[in-house]
PDB file of N, CA and C in Angstrom:
ATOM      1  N   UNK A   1       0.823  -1.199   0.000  1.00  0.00           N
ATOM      2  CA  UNK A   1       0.000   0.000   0.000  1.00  0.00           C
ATOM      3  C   UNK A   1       0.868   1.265   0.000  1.00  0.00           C
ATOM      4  N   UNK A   2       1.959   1.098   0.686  1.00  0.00           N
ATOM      5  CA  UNK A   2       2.510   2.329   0.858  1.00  0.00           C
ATOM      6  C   UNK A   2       3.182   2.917  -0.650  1.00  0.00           C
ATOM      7  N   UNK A   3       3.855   1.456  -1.406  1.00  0.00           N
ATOM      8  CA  UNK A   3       4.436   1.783  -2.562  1.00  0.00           C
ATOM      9  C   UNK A   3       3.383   2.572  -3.386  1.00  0.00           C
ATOM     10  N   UNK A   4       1.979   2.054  -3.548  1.00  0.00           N
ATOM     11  CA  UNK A   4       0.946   2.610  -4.326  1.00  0.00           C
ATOM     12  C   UNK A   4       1.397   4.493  -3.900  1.00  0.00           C
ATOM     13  N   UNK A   5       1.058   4.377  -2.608  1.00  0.00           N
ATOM     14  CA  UNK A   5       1.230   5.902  -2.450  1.00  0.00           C
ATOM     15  C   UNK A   5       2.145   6.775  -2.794  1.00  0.00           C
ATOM     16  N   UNK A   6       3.187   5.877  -2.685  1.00  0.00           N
ATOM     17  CA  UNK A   6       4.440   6.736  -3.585  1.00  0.00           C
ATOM     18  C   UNK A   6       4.532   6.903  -5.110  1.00  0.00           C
ATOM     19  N   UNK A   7       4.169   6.317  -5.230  1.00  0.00           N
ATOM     20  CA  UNK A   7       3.811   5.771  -6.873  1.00  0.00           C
ATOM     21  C   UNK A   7       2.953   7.266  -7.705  1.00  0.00           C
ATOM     22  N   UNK A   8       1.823   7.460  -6.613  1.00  0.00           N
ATOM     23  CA  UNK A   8       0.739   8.661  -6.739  1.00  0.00           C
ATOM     24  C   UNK A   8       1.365   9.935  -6.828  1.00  0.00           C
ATOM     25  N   UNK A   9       2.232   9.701  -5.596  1.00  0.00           N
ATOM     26  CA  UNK A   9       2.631  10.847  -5.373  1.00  0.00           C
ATOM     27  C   UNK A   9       3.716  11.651  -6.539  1.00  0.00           C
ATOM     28  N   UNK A  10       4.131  10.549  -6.675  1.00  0.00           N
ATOM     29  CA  UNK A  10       5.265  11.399  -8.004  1.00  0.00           C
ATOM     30  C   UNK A  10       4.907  11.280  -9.253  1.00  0.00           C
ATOM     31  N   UNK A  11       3.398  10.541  -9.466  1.00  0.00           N
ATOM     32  CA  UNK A  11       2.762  11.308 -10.712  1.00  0.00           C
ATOM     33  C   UNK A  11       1.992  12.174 -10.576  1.00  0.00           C
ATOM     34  N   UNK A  12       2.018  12.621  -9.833  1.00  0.00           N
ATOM     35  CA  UNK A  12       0.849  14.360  -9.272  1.00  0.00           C
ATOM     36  C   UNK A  12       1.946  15.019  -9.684  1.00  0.00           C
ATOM     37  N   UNK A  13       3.385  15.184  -9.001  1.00  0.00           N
ATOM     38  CA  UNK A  13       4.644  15.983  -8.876  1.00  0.00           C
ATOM     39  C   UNK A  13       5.022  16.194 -10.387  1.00  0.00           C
ATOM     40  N   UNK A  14       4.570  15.248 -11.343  1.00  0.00           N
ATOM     41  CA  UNK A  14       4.867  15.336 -12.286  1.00  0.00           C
ATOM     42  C   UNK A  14       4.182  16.250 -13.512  1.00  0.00           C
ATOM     43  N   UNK A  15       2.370  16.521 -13.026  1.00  0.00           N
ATOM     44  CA  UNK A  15       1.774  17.020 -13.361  1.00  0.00           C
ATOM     45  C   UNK A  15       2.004  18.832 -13.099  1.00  0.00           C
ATOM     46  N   UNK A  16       2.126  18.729 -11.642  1.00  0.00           N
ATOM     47  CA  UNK A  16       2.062  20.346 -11.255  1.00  0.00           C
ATOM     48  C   UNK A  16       3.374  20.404 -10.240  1.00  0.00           C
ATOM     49  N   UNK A  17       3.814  21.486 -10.796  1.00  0.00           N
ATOM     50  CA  UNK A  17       5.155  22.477  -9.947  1.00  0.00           C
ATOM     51  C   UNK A  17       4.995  23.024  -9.587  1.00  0.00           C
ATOM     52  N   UNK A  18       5.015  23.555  -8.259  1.00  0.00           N
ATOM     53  CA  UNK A  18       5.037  25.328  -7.939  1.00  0.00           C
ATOM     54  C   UNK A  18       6.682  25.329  -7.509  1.00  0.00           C
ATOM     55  N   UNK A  19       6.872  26.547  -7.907  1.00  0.00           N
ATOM     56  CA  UNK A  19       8.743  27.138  -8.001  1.00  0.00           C
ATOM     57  C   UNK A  19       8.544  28.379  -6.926  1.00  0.00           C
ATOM     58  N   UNK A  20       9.672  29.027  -6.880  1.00  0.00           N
ATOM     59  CA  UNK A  20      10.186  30.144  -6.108  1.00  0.00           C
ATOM     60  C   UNK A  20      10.646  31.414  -7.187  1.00  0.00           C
ATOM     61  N   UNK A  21      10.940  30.399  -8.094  1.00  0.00           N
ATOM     62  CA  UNK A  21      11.638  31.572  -9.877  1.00  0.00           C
ATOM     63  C   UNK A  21      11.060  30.663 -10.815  1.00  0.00           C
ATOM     64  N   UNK A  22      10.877  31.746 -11.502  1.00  0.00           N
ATOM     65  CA  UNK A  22      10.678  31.383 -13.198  1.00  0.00           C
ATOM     66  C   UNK A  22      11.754  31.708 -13.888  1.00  0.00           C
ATOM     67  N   UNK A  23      12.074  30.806 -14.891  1.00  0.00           N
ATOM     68  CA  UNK A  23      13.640  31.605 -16.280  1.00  0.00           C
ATOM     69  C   UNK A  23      12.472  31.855 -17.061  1.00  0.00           C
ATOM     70  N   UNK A  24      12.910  33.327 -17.636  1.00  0.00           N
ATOM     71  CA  UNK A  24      11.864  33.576 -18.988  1.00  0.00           C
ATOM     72  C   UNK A  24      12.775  34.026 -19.992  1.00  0.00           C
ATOM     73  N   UNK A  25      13.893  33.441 -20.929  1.00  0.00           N
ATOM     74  CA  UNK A  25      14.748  33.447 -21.679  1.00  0.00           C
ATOM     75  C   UNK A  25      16.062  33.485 -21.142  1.00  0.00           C
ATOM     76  N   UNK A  26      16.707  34.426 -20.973  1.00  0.00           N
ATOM     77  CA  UNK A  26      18.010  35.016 -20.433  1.00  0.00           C
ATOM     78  C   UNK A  26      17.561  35.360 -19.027  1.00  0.00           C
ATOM     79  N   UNK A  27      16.293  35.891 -18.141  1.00  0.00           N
ATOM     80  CA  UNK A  27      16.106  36.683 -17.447  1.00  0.00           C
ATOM     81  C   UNK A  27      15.056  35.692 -16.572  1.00  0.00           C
ATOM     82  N   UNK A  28      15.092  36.137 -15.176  1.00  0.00           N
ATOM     83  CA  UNK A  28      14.611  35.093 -14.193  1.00  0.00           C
ATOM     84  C   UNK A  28      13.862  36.242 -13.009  1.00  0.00           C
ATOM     85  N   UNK A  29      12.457  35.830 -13.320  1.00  0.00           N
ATOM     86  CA  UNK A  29      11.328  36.355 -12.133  1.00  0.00           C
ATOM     87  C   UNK A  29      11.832  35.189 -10.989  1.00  0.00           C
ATOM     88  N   UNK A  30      11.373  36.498  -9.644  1.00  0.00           N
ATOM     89  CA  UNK A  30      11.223  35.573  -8.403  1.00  0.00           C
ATOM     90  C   UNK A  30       9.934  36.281  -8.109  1.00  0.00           C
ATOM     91  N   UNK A  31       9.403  34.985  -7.035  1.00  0.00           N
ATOM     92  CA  UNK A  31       8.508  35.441  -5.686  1.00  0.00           C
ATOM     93  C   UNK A  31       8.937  37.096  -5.237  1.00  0.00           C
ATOM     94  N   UNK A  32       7.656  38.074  -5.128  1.00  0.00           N
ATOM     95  CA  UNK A  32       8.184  39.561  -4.706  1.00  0.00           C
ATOM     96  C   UNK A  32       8.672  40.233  -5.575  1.00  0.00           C
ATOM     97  N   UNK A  33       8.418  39.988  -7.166  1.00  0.00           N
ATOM     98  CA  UNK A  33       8.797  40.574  -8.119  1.00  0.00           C
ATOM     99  C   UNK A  33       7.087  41.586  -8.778  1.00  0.00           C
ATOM    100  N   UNK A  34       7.182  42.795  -9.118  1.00  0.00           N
ATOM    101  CA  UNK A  34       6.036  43.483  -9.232  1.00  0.00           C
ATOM    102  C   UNK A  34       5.075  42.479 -10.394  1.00  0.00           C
ATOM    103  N   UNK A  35       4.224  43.020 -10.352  1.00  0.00           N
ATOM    104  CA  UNK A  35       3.485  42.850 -11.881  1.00  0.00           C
ATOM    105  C   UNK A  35       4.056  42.949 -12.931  1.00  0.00           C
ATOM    106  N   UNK A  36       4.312  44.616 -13.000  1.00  0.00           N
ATOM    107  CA  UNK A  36       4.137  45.172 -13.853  1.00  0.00           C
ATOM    108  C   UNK A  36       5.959  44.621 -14.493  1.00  0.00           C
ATOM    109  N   UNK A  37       7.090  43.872 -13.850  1.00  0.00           N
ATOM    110  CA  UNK A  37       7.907  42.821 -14.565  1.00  0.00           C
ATOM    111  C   UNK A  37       7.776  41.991 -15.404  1.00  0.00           C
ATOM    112  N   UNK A  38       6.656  41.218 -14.624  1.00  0.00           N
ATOM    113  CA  UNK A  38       5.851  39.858 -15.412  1.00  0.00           C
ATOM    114  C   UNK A  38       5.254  40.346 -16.625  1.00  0.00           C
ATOM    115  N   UNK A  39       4.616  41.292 -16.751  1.00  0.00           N
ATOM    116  CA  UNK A  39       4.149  41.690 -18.147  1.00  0.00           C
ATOM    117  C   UNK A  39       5.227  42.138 -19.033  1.00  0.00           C
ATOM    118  N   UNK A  40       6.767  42.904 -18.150  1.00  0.00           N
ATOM    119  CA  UNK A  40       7.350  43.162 -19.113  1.00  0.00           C
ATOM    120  C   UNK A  40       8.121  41.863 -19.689  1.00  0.00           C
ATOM    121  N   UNK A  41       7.902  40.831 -19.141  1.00  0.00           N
ATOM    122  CA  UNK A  41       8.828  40.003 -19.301  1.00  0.00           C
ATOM    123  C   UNK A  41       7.646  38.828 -20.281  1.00  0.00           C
ATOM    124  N   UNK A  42       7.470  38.879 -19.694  1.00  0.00           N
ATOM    125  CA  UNK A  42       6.158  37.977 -20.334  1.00  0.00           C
ATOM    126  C   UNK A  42       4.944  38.138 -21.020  1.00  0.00           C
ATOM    127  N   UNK A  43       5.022  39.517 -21.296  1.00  0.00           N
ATOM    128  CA  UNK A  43       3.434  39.990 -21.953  1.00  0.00           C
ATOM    129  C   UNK A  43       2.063  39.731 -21.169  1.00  0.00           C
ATOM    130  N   UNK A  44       1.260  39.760 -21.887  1.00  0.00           N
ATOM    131  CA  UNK A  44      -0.530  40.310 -21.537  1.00  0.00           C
ATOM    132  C   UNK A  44      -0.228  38.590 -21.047  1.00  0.00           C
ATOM    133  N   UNK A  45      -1.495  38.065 -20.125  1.00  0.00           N
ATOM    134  CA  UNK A  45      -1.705  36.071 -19.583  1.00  0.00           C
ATOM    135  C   UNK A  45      -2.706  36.498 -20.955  1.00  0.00           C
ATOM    136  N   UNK A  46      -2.941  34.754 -21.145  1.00  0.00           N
ATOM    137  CA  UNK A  46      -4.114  34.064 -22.124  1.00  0.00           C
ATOM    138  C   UNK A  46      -5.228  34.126 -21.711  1.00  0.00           C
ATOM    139  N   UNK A  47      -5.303  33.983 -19.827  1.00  0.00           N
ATOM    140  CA  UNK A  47      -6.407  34.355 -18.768  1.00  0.00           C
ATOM    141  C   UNK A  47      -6.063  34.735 -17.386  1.00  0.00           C
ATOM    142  N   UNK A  48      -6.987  35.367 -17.265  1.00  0.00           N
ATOM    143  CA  UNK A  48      -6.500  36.068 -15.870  1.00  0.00           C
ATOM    144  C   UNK A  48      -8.027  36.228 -14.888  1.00  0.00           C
ATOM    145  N   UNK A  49      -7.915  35.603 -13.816  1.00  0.00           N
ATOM    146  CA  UNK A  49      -8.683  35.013 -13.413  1.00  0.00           C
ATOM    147  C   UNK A  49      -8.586  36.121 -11.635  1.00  0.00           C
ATOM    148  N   UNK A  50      -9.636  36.231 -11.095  1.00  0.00           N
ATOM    149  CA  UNK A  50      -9.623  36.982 -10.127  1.00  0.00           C
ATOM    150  C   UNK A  50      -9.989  36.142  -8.990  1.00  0.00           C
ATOM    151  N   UNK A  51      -9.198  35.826  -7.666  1.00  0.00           N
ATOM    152  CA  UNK A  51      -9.325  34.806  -6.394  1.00  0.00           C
ATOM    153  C   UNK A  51      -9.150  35.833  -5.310  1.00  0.00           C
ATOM    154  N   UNK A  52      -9.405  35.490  -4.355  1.00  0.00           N
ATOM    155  CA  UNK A  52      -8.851  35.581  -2.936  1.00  0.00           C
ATOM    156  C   UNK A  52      -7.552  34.521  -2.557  1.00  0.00           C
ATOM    157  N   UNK A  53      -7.155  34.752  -2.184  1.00  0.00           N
ATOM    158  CA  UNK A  53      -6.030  34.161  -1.628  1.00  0.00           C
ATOM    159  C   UNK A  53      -5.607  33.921  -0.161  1.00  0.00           C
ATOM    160  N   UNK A  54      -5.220  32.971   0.285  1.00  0.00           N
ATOM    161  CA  UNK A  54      -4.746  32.769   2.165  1.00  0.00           C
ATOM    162  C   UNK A  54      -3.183  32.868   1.874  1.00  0.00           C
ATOM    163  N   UNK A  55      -2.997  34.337   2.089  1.00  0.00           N
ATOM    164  CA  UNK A  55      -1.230  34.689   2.331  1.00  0.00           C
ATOM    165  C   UNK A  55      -0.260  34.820   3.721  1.00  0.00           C
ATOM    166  N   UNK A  56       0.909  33.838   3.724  1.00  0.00           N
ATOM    167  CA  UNK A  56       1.491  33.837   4.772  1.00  0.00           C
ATOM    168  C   UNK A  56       1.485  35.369   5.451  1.00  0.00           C
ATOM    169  N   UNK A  57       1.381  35.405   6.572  1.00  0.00           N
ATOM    170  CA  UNK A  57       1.329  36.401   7.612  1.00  0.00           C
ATOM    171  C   UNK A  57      -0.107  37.009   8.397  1.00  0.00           C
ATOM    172  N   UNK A  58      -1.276  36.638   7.347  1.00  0.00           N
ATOM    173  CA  UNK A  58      -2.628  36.668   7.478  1.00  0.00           C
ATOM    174  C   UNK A  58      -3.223  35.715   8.335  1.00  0.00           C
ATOM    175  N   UNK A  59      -3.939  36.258   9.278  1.00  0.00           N
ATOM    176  CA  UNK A  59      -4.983  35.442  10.294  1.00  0.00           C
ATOM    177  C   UNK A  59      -5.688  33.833   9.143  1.00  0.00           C
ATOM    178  N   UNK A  60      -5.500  33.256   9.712  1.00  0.00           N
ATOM    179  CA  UNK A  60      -6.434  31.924   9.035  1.00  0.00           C
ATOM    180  C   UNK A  60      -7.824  32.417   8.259  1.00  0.00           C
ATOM    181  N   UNK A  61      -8.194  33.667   9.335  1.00  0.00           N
ATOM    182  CA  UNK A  61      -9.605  33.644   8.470  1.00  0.00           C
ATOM    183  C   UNK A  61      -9.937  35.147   7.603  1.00  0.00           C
ATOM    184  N   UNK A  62      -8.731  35.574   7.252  1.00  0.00           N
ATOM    185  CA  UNK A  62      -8.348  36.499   6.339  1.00  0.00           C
ATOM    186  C   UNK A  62      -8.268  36.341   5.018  1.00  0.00           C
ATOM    187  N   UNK A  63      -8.246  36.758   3.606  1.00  0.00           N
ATOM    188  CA  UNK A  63      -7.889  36.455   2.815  1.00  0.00           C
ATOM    189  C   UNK A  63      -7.488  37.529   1.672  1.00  0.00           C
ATOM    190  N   UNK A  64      -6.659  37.365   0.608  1.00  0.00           N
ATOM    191  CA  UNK A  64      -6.287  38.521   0.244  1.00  0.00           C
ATOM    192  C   UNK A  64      -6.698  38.354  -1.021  1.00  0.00           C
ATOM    193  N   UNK A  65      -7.133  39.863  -2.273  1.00  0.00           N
ATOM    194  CA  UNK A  65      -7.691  39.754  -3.135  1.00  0.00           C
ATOM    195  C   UNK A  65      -6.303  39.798  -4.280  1.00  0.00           C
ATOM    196  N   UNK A  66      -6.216  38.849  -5.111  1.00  0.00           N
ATOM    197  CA  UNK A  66      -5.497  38.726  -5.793  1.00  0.00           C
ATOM    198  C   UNK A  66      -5.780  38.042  -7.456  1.00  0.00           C
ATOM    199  N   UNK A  67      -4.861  37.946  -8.099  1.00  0.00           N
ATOM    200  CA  UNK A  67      -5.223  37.520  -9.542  1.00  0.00           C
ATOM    201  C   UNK A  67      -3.754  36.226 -10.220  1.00  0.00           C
ATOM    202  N   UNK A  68      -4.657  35.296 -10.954  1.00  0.00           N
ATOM    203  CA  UNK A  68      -4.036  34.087 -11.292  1.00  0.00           C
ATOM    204  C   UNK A  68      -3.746  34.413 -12.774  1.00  0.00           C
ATOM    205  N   UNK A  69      -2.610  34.909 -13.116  1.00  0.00           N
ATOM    206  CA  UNK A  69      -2.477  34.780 -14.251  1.00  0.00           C
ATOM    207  C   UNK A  69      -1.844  33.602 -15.395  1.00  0.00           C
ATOM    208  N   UNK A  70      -2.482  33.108 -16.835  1.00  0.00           N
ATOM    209  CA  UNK A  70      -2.564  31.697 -17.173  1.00  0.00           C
ATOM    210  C   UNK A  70      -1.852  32.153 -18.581  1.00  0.00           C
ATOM    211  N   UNK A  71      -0.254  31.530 -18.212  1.00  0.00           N
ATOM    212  CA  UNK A  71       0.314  31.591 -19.983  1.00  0.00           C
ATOM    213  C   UNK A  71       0.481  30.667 -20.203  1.00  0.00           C
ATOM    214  N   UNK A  72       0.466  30.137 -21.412  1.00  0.00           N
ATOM    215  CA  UNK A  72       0.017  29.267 -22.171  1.00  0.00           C
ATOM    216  C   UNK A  72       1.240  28.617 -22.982  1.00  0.00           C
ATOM    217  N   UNK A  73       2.147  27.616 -22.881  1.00  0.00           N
ATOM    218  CA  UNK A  73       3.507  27.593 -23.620  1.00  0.00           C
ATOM    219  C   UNK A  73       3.835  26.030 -23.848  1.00  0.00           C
ATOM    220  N   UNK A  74       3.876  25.884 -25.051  1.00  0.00           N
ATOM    221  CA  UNK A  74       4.727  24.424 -25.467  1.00  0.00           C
ATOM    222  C   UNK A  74       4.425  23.522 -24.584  1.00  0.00           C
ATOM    223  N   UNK A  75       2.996  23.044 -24.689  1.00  0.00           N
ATOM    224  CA  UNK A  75       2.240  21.642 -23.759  1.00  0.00           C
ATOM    225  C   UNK A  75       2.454  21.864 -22.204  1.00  0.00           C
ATOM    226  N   UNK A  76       2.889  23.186 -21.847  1.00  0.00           N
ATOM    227  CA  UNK A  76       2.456  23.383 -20.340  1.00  0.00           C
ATOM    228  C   UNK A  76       1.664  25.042 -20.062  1.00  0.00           C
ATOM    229  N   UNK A  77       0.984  24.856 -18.778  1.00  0.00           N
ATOM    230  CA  UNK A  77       0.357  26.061 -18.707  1.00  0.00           C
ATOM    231  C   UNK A  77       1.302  26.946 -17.467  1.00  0.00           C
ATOM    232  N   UNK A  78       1.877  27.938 -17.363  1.00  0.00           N
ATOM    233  CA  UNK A  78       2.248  28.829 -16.458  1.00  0.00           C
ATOM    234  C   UNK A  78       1.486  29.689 -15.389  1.00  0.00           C
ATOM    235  N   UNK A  79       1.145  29.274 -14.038  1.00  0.00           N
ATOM    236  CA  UNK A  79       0.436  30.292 -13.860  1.00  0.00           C
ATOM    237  C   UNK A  79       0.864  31.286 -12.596  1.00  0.00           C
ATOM    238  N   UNK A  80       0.692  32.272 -12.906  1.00  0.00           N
ATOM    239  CA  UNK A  80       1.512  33.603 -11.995  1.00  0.00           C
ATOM    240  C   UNK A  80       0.574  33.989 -11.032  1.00  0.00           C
ATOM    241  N   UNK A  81       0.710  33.673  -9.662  1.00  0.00           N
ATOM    242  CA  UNK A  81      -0.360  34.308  -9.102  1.00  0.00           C
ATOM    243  C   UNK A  81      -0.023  35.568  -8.488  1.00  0.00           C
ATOM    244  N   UNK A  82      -0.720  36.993  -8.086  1.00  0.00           N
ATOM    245  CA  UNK A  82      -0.268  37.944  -8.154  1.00  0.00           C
ATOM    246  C   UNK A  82      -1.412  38.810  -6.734  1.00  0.00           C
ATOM    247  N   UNK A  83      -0.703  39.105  -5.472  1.00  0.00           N
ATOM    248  CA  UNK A  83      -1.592  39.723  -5.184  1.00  0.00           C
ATOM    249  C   UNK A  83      -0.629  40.915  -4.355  1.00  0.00           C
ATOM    250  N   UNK A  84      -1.386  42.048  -4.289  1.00  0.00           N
ATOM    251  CA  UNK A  84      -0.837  43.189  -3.985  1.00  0.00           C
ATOM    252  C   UNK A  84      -0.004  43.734  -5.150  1.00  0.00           C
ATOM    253  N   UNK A  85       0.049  43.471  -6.007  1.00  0.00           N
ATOM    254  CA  UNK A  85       0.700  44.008  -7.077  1.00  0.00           C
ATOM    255  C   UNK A  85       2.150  43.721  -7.215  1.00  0.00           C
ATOM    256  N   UNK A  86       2.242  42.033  -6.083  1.00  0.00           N
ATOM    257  CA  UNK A  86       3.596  41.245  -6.403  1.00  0.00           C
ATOM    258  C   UNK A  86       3.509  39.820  -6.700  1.00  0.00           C
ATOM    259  N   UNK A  87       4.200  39.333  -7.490  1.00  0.00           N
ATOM    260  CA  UNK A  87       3.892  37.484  -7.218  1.00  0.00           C
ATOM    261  C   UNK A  87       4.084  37.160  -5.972  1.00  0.00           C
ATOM    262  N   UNK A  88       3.386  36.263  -5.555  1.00  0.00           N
ATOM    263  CA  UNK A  88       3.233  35.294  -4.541  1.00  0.00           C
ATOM    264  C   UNK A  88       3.948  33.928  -4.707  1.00  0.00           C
ATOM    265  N   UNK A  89       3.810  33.607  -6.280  1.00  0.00           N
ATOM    266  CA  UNK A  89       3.515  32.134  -6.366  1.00  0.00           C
ATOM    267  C   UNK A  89       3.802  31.732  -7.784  1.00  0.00           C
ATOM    268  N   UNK A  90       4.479  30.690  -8.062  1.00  0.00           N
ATOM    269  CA  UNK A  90       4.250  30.313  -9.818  1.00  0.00           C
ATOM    270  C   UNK A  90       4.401  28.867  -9.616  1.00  0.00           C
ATOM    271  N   UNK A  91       3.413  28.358 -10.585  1.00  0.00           N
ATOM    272  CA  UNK A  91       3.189  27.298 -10.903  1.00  0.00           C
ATOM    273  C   UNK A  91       3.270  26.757 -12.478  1.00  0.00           C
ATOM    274  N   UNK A  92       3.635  25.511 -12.672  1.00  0.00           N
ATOM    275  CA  UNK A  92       3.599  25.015 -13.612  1.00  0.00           C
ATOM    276  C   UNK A  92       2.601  23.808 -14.045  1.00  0.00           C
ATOM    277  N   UNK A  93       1.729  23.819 -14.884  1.00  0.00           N
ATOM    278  CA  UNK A  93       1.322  22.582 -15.091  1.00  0.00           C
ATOM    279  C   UNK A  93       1.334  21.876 -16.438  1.00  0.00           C
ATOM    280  N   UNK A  94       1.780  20.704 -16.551  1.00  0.00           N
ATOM    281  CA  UNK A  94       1.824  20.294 -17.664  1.00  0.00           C
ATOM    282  C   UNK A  94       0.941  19.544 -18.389  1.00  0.00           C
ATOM    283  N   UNK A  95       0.164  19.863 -19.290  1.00  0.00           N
ATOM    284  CA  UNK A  95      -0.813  19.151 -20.313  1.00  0.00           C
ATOM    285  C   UNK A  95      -0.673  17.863 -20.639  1.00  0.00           C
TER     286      UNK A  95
END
């Protein structure tokens, strides 16, 4: 049973990443990098999606208004999440 679980587990890991940096050619976003970078670096998202968010330092039953942005690249999706007008978060998922 336990092997099954391991088994699961590193085909989920395989599906979705979340990172600390993104490389976007020559040039590398981190966590705490503005917006308005990510667009220069990366242009307009494909979708951009509006959440609340539970951000470290916030009471449990707080939440912060933020936005998921979705680029779209060579059989994976990128997504930037963005609140206060910094990333939080990037994820990768692959198709």
């Amino acid at each position: 049973m336990r092997r099954h679980l391991i088994y699961l587990l590193l085909l989920v890991s395989i599906f979705a990443h979340a990172a600390t940096s993104l490389r976007v050619g020559n040039k590398v976003l981190t966590v705490g990098d503005s917006a308005a970078r990510v667009l220069q670096l990366m242009g307009e998202p494909s979708i951009r999606a509006f959440k609340q968010f539970q951000v470290g330092g916030m009471p449990d039953n707080q939440l912060a208004n933020g936005e998921e942005w979705q680029y779209l690249q060579d059989g994976k999706t990128i997504i930037v999440t963005v609140v206060g007008g910094r990333v939080v978060n990037f994820e990768t998922v692959y198709d």
